[in-house]
Each structure stands twice: as C-alpha cells, then as structure tokens.
PDB file of N, CA and C in Angstrom:
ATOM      1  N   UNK A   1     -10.326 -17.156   0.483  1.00  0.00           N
ATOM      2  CA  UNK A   1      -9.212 -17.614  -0.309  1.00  0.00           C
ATOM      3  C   UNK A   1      -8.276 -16.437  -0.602  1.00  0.00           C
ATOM      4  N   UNK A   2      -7.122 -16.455  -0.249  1.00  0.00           N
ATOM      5  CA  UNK A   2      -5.956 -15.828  -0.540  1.00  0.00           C
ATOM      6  C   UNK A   2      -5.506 -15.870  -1.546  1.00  0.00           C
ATOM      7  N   UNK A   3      -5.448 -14.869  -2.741  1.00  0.00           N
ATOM      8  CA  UNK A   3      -4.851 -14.746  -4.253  1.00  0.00           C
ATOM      9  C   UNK A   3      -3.498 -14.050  -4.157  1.00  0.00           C
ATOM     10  N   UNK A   4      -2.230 -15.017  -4.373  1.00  0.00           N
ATOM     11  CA  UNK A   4      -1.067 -14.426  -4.359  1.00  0.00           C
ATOM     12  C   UNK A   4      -0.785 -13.071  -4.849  1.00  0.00           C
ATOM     13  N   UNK A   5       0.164 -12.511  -4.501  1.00  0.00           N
ATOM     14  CA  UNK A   5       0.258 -10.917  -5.305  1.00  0.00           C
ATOM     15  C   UNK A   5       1.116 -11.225  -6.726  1.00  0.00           C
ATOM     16  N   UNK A   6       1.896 -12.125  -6.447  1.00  0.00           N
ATOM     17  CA  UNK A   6       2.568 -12.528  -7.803  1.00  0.00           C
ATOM     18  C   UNK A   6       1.967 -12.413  -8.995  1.00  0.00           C
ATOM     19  N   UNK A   7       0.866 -13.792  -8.575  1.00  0.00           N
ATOM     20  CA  UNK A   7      -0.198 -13.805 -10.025  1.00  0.00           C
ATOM     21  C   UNK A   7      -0.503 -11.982 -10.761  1.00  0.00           C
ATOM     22  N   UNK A   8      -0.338 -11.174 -10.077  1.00  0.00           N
ATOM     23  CA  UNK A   8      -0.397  -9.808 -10.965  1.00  0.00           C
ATOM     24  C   UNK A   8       0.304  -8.965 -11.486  1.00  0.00           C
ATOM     25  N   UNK A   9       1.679  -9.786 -10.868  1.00  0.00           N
ATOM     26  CA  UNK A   9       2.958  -8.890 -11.233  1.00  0.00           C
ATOM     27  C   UNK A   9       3.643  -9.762 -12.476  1.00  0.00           C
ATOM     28  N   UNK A  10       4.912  -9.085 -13.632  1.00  0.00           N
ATOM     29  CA  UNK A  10       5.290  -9.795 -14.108  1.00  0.00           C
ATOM     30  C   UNK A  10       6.460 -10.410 -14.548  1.00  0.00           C
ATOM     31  N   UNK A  11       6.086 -11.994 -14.912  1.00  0.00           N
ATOM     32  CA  UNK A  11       6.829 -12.785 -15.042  1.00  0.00           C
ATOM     33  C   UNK A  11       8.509 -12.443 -15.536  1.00  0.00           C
ATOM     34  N   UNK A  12       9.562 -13.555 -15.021  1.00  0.00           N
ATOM     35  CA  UNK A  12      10.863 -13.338 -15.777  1.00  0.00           C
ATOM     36  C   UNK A  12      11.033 -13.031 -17.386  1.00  0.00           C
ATOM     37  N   UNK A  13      10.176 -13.365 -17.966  1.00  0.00           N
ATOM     38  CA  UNK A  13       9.740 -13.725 -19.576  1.00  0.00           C
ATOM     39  C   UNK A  13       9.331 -12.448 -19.859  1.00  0.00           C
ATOM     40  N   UNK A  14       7.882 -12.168 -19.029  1.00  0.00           N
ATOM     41  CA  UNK A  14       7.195 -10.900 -19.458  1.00  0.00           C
ATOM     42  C   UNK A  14       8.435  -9.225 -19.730  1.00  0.00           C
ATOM     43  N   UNK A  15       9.121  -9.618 -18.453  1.00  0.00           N
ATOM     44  CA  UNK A  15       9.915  -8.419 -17.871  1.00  0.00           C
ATOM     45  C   UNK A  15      10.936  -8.132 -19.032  1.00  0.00           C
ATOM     46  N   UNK A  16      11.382  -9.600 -19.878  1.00  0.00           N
ATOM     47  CA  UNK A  16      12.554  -9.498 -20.799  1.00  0.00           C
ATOM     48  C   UNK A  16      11.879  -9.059 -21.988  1.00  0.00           C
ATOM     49  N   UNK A  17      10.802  -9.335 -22.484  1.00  0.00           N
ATOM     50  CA  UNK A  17      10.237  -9.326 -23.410  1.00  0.00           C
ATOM     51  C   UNK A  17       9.740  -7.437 -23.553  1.00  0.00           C
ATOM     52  N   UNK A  18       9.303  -6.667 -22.230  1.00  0.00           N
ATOM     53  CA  UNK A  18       8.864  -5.825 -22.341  1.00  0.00           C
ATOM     54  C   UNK A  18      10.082  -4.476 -22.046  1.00  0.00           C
ATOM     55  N   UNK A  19      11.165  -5.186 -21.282  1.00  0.00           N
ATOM     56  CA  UNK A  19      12.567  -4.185 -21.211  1.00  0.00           C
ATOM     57  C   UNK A  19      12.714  -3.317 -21.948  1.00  0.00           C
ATOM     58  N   UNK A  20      13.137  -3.507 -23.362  1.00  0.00           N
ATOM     59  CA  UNK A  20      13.557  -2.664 -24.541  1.00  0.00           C
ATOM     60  C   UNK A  20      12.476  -1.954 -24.938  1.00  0.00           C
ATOM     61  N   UNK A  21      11.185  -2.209 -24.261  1.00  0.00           N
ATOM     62  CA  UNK A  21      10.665  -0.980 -24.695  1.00  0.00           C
ATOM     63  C   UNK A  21      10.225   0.280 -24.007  1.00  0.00           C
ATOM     64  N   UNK A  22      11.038   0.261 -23.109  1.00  0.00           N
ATOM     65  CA  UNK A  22      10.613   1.073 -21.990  1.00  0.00           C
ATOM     66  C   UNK A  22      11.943   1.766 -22.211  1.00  0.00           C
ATOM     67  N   UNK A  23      11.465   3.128 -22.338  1.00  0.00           N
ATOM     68  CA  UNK A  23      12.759   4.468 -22.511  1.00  0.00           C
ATOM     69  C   UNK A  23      13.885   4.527 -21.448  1.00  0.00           C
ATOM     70  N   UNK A  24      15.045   5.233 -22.034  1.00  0.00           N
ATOM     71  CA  UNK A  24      16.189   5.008 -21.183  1.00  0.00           C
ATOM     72  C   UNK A  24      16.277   6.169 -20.322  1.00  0.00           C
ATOM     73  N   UNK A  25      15.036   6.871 -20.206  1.00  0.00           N
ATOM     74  CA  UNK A  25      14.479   7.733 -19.353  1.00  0.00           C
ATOM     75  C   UNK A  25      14.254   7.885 -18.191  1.00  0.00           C
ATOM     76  N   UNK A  26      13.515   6.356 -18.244  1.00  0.00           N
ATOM     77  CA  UNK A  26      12.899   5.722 -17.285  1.00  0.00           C
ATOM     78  C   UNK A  26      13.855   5.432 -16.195  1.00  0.00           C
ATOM     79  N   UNK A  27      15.034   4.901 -17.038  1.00  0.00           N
ATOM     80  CA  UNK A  27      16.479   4.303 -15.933  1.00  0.00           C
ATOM     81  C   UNK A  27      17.051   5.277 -15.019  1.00  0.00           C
ATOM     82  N   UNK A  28      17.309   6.709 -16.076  1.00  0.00           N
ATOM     83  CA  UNK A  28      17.805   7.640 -15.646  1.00  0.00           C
ATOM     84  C   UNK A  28      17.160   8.266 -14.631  1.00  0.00           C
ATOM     85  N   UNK A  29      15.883   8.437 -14.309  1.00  0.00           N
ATOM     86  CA  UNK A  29      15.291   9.096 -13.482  1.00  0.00           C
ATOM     87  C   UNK A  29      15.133   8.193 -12.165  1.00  0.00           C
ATOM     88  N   UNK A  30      15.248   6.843 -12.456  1.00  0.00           N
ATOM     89  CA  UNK A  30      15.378   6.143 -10.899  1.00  0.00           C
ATOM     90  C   UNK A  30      17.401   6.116 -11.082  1.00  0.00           C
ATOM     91  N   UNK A  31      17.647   6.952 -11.046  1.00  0.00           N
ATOM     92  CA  UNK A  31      19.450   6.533 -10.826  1.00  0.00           C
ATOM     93  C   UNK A  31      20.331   5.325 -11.605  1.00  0.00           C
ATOM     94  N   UNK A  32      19.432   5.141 -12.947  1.00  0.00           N
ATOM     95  CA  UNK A  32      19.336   3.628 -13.470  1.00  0.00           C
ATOM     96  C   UNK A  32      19.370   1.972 -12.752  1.00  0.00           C
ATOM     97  N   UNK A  33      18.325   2.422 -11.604  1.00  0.00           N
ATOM     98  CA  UNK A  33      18.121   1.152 -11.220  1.00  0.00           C
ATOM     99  C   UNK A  33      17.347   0.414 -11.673  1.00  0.00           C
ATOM    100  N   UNK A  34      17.817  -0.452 -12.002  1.00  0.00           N
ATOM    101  CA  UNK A  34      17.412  -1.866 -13.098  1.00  0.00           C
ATOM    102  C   UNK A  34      15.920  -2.219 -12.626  1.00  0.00           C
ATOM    103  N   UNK A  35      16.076  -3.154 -11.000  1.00  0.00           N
ATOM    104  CA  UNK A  35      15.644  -3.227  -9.815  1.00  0.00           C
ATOM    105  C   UNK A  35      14.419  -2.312  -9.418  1.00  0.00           C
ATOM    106  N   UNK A  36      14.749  -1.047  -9.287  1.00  0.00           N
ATOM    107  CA  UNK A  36      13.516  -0.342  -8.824  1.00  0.00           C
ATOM    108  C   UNK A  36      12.625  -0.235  -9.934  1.00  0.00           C
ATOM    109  N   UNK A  37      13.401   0.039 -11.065  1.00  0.00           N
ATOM    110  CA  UNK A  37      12.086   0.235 -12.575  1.00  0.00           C
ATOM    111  C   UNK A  37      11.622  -0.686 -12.587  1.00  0.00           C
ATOM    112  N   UNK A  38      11.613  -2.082 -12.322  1.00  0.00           N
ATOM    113  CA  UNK A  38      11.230  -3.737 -12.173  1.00  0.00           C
ATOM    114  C   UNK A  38      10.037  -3.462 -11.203  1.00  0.00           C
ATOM    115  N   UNK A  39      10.440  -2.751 -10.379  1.00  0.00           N
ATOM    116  CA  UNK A  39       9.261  -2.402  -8.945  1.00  0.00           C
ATOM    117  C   UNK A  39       8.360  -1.978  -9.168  1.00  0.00           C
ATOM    118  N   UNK A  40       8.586  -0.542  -9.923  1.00  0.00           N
ATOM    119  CA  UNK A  40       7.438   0.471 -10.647  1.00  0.00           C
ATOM    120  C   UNK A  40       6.457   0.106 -11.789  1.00  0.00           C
ATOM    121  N   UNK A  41       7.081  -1.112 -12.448  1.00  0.00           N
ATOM    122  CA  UNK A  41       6.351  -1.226 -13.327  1.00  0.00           C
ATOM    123  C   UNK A  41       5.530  -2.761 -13.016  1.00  0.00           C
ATOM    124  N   UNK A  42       6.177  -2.947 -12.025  1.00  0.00           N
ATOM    125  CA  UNK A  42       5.566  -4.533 -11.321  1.00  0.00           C
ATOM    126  C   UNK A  42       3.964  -3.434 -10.748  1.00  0.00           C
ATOM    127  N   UNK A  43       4.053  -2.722 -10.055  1.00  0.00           N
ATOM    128  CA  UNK A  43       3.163  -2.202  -9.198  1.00  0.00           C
ATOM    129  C   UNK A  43       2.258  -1.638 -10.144  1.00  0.00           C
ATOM    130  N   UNK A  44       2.403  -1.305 -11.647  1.00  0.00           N
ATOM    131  CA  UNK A  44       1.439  -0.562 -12.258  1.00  0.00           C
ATOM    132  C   UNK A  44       1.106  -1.697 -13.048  1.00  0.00           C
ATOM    133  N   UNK A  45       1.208  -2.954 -13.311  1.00  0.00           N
ATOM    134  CA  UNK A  45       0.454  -4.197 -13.853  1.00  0.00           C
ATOM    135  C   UNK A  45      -0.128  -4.880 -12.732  1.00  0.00           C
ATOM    136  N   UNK A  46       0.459  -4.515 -11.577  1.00  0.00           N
ATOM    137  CA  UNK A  46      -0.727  -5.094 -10.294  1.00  0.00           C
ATOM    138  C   UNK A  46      -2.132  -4.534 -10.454  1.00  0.00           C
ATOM    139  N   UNK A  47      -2.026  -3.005 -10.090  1.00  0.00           N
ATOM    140  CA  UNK A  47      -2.749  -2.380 -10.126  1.00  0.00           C
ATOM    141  C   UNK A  47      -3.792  -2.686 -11.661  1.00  0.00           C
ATOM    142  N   UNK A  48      -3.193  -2.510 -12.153  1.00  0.00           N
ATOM    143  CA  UNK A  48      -3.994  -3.470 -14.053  1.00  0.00           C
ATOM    144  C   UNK A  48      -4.495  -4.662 -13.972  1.00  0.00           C
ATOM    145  N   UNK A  49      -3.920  -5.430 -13.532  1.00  0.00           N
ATOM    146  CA  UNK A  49      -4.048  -7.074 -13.471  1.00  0.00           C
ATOM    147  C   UNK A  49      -5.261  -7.555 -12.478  1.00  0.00           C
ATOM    148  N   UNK A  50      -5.031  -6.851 -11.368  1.00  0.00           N
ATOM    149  CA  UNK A  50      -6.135  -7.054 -10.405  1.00  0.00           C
ATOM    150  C   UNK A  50      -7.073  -6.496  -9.976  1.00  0.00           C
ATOM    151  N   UNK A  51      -7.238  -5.233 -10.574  1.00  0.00           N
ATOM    152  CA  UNK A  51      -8.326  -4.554 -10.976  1.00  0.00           C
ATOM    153  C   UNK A  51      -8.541  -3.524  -9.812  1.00  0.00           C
ATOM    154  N   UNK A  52      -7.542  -3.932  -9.011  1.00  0.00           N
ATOM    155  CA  UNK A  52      -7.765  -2.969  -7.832  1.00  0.00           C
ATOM    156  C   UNK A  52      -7.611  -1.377  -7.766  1.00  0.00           C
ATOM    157  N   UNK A  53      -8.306  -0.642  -6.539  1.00  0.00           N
ATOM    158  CA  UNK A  53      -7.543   1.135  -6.874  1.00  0.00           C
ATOM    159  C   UNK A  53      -6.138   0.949  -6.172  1.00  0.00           C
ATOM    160  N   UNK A  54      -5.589   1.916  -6.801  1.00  0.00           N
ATOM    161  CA  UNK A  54      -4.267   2.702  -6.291  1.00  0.00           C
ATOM    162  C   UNK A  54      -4.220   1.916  -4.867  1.00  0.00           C
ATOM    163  N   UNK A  55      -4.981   2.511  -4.017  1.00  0.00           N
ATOM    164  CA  UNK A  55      -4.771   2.392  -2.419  1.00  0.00           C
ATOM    165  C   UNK A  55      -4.472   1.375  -2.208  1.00  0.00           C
ATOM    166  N   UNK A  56      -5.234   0.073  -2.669  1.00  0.00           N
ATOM    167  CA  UNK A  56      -5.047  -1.084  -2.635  1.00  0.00           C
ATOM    168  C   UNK A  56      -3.601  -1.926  -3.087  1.00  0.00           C
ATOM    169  N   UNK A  57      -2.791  -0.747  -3.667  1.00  0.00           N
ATOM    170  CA  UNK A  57      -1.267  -1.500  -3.899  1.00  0.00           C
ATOM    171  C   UNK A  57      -1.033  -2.311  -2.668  1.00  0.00           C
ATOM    172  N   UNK A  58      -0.150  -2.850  -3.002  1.00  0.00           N
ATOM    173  CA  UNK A  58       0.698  -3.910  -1.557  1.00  0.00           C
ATOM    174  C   UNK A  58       1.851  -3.023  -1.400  1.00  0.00           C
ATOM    175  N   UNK A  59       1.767  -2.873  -0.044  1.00  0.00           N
ATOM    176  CA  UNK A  59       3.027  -1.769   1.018  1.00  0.00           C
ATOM    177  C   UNK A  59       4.714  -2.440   0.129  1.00  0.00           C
ATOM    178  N   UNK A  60       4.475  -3.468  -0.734  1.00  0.00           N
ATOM    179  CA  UNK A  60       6.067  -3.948  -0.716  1.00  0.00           C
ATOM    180  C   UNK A  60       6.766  -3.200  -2.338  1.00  0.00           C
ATOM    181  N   UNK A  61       5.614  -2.251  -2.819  1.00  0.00           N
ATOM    182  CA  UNK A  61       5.572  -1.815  -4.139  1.00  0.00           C
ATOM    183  C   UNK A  61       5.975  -0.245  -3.589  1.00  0.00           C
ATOM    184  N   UNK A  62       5.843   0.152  -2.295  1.00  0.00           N
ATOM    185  CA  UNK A  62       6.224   1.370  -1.905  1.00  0.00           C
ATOM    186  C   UNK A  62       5.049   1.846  -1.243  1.00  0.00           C
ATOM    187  N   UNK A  63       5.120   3.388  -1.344  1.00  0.00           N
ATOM    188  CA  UNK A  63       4.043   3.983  -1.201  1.00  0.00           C
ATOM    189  C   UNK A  63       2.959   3.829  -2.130  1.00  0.00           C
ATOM    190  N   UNK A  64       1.633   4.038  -1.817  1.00  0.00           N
ATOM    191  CA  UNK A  64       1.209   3.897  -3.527  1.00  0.00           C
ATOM    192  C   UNK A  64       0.780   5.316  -4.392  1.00  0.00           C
ATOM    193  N   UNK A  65       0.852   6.528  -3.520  1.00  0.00           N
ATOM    194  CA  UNK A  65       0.557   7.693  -3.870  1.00  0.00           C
ATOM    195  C   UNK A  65       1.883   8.059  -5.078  1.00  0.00           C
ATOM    196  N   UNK A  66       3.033   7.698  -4.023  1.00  0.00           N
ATOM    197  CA  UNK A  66       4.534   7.978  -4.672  1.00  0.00           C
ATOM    198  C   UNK A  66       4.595   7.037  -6.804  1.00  0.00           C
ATOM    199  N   UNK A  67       3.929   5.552  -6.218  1.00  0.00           N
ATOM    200  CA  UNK A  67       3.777   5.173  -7.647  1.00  0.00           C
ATOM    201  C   UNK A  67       3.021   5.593  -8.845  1.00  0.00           C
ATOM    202  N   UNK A  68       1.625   6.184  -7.782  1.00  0.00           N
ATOM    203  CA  UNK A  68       0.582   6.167  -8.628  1.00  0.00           C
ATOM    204  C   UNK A  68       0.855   7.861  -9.688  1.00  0.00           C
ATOM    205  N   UNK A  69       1.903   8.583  -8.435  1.00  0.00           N
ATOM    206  CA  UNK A  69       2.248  10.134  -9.129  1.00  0.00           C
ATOM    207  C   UNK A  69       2.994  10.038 -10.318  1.00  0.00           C
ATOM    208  N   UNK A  70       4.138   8.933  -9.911  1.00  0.00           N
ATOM    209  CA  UNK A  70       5.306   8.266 -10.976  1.00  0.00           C
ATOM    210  C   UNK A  70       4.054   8.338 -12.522  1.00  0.00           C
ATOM    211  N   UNK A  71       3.787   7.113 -12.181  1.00  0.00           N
ATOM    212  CA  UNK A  71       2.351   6.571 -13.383  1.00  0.00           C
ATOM    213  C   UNK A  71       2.021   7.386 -14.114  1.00  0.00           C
ATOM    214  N   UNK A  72       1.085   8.955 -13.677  1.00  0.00           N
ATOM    215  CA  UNK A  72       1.059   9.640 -14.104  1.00  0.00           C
ATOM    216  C   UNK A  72       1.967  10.661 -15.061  1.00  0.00           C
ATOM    217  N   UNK A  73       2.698  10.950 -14.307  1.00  0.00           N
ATOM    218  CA  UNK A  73       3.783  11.708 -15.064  1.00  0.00           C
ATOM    219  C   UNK A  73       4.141  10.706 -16.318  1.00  0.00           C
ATOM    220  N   UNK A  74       4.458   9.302 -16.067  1.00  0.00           N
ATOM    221  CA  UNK A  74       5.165   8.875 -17.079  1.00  0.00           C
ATOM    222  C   UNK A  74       4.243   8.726 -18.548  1.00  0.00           C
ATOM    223  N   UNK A  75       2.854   8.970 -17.417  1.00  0.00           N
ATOM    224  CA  UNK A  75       1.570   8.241 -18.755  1.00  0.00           C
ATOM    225  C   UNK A  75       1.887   9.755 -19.735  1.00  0.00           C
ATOM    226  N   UNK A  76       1.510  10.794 -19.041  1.00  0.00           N
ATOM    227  CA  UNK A  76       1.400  11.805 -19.842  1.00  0.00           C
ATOM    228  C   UNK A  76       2.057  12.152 -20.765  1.00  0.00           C
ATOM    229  N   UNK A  77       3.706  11.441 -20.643  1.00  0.00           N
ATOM    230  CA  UNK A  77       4.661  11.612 -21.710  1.00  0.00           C
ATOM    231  C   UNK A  77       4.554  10.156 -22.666  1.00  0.00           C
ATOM    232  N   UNK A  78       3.389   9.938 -22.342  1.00  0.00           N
ATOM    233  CA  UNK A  78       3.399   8.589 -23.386  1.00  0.00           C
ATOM    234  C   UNK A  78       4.636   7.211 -22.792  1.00  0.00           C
ATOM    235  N   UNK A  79       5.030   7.187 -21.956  1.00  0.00           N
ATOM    236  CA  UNK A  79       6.626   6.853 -21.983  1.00  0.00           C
ATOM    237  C   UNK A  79       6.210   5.343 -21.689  1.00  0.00           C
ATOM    238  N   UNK A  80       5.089   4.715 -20.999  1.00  0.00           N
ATOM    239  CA  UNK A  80       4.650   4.085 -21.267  1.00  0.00           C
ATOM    240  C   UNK A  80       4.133   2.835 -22.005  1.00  0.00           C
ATOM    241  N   UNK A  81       3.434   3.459 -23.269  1.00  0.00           N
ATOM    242  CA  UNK A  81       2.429   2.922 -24.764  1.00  0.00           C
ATOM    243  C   UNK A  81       3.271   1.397 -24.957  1.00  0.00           C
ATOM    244  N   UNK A  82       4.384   1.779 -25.552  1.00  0.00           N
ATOM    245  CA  UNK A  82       5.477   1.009 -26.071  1.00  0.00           C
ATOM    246  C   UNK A  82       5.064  -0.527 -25.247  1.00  0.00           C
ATOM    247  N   UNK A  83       5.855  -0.804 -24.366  1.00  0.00           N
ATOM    248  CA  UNK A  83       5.798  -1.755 -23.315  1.00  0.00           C
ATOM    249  C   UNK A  83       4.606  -2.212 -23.239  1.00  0.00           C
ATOM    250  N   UNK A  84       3.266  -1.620 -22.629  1.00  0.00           N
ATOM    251  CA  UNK A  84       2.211  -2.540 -22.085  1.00  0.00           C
ATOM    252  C   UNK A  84       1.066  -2.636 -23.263  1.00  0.00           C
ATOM    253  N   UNK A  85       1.810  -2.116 -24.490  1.00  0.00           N
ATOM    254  CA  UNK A  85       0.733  -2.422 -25.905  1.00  0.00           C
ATOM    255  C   UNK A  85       1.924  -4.029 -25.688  1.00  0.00           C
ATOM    256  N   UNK A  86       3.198  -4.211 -25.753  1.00  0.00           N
ATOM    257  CA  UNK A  86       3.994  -5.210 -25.875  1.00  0.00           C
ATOM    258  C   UNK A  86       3.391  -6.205 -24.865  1.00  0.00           C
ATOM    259  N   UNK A  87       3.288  -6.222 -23.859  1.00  0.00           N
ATOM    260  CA  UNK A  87       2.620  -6.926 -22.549  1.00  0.00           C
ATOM    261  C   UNK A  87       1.489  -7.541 -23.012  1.00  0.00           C
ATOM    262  N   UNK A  88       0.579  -6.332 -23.264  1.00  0.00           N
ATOM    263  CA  UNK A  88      -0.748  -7.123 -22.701  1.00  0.00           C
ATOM    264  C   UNK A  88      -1.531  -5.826 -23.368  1.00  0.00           C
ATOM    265  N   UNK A  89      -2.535  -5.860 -24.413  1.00  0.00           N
ATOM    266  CA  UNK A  89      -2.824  -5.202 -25.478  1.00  0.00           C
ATOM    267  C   UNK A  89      -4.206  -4.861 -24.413  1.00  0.00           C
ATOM    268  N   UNK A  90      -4.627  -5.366 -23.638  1.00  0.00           N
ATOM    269  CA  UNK A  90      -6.055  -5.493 -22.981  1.00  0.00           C
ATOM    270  C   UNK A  90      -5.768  -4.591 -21.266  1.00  0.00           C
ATOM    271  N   UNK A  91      -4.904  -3.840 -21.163  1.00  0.00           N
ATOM    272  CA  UNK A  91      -3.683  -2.869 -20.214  1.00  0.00           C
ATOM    273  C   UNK A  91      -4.115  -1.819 -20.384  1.00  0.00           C
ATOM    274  N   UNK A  92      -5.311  -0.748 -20.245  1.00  0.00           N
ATOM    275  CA  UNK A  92      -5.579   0.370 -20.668  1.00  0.00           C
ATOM    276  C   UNK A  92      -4.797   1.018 -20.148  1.00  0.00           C
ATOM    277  N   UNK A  93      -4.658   1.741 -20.307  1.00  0.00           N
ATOM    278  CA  UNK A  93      -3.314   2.959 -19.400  1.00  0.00           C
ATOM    279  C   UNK A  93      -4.178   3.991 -18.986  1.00  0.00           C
ATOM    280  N   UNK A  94      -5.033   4.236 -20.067  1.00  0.00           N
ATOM    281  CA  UNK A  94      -6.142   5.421 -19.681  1.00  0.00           C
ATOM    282  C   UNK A  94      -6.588   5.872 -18.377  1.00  0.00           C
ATOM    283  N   UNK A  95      -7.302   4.087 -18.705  1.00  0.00           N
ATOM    284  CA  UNK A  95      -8.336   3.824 -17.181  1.00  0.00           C
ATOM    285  C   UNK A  95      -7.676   3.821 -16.034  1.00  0.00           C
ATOM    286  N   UNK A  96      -6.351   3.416 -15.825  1.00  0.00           N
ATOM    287  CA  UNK A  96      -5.665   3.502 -14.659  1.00  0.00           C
ATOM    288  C   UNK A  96      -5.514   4.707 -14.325  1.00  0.00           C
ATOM    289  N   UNK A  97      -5.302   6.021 -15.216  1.00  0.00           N
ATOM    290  CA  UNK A  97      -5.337   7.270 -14.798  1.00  0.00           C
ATOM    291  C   UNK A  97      -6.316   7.898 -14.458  1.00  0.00           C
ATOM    292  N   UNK A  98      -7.646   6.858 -14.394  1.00  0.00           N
ATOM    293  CA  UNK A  98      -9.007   7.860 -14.100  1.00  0.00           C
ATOM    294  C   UNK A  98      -9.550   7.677 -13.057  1.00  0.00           C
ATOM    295  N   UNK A  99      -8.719   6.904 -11.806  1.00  0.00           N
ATOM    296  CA  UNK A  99      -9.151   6.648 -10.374  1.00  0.00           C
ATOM    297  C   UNK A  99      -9.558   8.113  -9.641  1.00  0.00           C
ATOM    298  N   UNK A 100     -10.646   8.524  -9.723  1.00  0.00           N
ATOM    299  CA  UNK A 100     -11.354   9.953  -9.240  1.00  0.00           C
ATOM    300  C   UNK A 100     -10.689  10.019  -8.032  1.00  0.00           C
ATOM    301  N   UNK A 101     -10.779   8.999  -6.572  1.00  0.00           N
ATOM    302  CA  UNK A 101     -10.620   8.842  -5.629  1.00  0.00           C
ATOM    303  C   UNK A 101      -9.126   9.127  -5.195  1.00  0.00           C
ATOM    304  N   UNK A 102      -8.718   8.385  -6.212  1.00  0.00           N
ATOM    305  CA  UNK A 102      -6.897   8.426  -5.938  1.00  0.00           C
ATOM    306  C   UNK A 102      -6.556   9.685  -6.263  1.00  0.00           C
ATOM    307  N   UNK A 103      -7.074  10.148  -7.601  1.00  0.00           N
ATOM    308  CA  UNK A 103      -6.443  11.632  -8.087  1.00  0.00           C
ATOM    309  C   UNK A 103      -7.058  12.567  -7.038  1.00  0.00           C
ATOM    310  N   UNK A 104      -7.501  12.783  -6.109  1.00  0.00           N
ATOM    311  CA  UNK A 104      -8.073  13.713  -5.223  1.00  0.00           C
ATOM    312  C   UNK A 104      -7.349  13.226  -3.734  1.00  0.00           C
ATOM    313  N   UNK A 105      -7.100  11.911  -3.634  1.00  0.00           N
ATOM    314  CA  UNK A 105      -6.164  11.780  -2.625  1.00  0.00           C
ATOM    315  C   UNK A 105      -4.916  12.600  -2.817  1.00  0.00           C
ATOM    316  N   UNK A 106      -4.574  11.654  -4.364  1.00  0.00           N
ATOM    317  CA  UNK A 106      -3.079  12.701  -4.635  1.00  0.00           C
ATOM    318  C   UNK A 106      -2.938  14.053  -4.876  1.00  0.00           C
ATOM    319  N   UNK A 107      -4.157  14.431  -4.925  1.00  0.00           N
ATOM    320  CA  UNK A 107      -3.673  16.306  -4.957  1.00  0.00           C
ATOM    321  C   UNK A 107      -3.771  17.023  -3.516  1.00  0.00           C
ATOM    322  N   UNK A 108      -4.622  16.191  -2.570  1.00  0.00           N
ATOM    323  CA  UNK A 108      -4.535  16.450  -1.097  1.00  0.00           C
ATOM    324  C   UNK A 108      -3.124  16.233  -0.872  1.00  0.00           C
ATOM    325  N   UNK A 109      -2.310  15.246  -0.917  1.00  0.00           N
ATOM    326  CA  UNK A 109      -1.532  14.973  -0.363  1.00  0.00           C
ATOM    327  C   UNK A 109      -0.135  15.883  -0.934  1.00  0.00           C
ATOM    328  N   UNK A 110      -0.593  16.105  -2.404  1.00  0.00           N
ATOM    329  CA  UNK A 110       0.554  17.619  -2.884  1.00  0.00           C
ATOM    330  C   UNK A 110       0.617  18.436  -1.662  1.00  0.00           C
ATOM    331  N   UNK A 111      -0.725  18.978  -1.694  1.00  0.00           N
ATOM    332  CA  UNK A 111      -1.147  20.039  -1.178  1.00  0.00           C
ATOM    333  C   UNK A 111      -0.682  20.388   0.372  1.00  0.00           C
ATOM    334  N   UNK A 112      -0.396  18.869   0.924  1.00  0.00           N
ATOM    335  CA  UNK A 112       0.231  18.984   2.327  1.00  0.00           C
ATOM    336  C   UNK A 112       1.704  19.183   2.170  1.00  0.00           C
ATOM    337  N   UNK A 113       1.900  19.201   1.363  1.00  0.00           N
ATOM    338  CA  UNK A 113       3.317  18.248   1.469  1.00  0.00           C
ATOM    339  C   UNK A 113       4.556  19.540   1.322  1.00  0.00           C
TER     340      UNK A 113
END
C-alpha cells in the first residue's frame, strides 16, 4: 500500500495558521520566497510526520542533506520553537536533530565539498 506524501506535509490551514510564527529571517535568507519557505518547512514536518530519516525525504523537497543542514542551523537559533509548538505540540525538534546517520552523512559531505 502506497501512503501519499501529502498526508505528511502541511495543510492550506496548517501553513496559515503557523506563517506568523516563523521569523522574517527565515524569508530573508531564501530571497523572501514565500514558496520555497513553504518547501522547507513542508519537508521538515514530512520528515516529523512520517517518522522517516533525513535520506528518506522525497527528491521533490530538494536535496535532503541541503534541508536537513537548513534544519539544523535554523534549530540551533531556536528560529523554529514558535511555529511547530503552534502546529503540532507532539513535533520534537530535538529528535529530528539526532539522526546519528544523517549527521555523519552531513559532515562527510561538508568535508567533500
């Protein structure tokens, strides 16, 4: 059985509801695209929602190293909290940062780069 990717991303409702709380930081650093921050933060409630690792993003969320680095950086500045305490109170942010596997992919892949 095939489980849509939708079901993990979120809703028109969710997205309005959680907008204003997401820093104007956030805009600025994607060129204030509305659109792509919609992307980034679709891909880090996938990754939440479906319990999956990093790797397992869907290719249409980007790279997933490129998101999962985003994630990080943004977790560390808290920039985050706001929004997915607003979302979905049961959203650890923590745990998403403690993928052993991924964080050792992503420092290989610094390391090439």
């Amino acid at each position: 059985m095939i489980v849509s990717q939708k079901k993990y991303e979120l809703t028109d409702f969710e997205w309005h509801n959680i907008e204003s709380y997401l820093p104007k930081q956030l805009k600025k650093e994607l060129g204030h695209s509305h659109r792509q921050l919609r992307k980034l933060i679709n891909a880090i409630v996938w990754v939440a929602r479906s319990g999956s690792d990093w790797q397992d993003l869907p290719t249409k969320f980007g790279d997933w190293r490129t998101v999962y680095i985003r994630f990080l950086k943004w977790q560390k500045k808290k920039l985050l909290n706001a929004a997915f305490k607003e979302l979905d109170e049961s959203i650890d942010l923590e745990k998403l940062q403690l993928n052993r596997e991924c964080i050792i992919n992503c420092v290989n892949r610094k390391e090439t780069v």
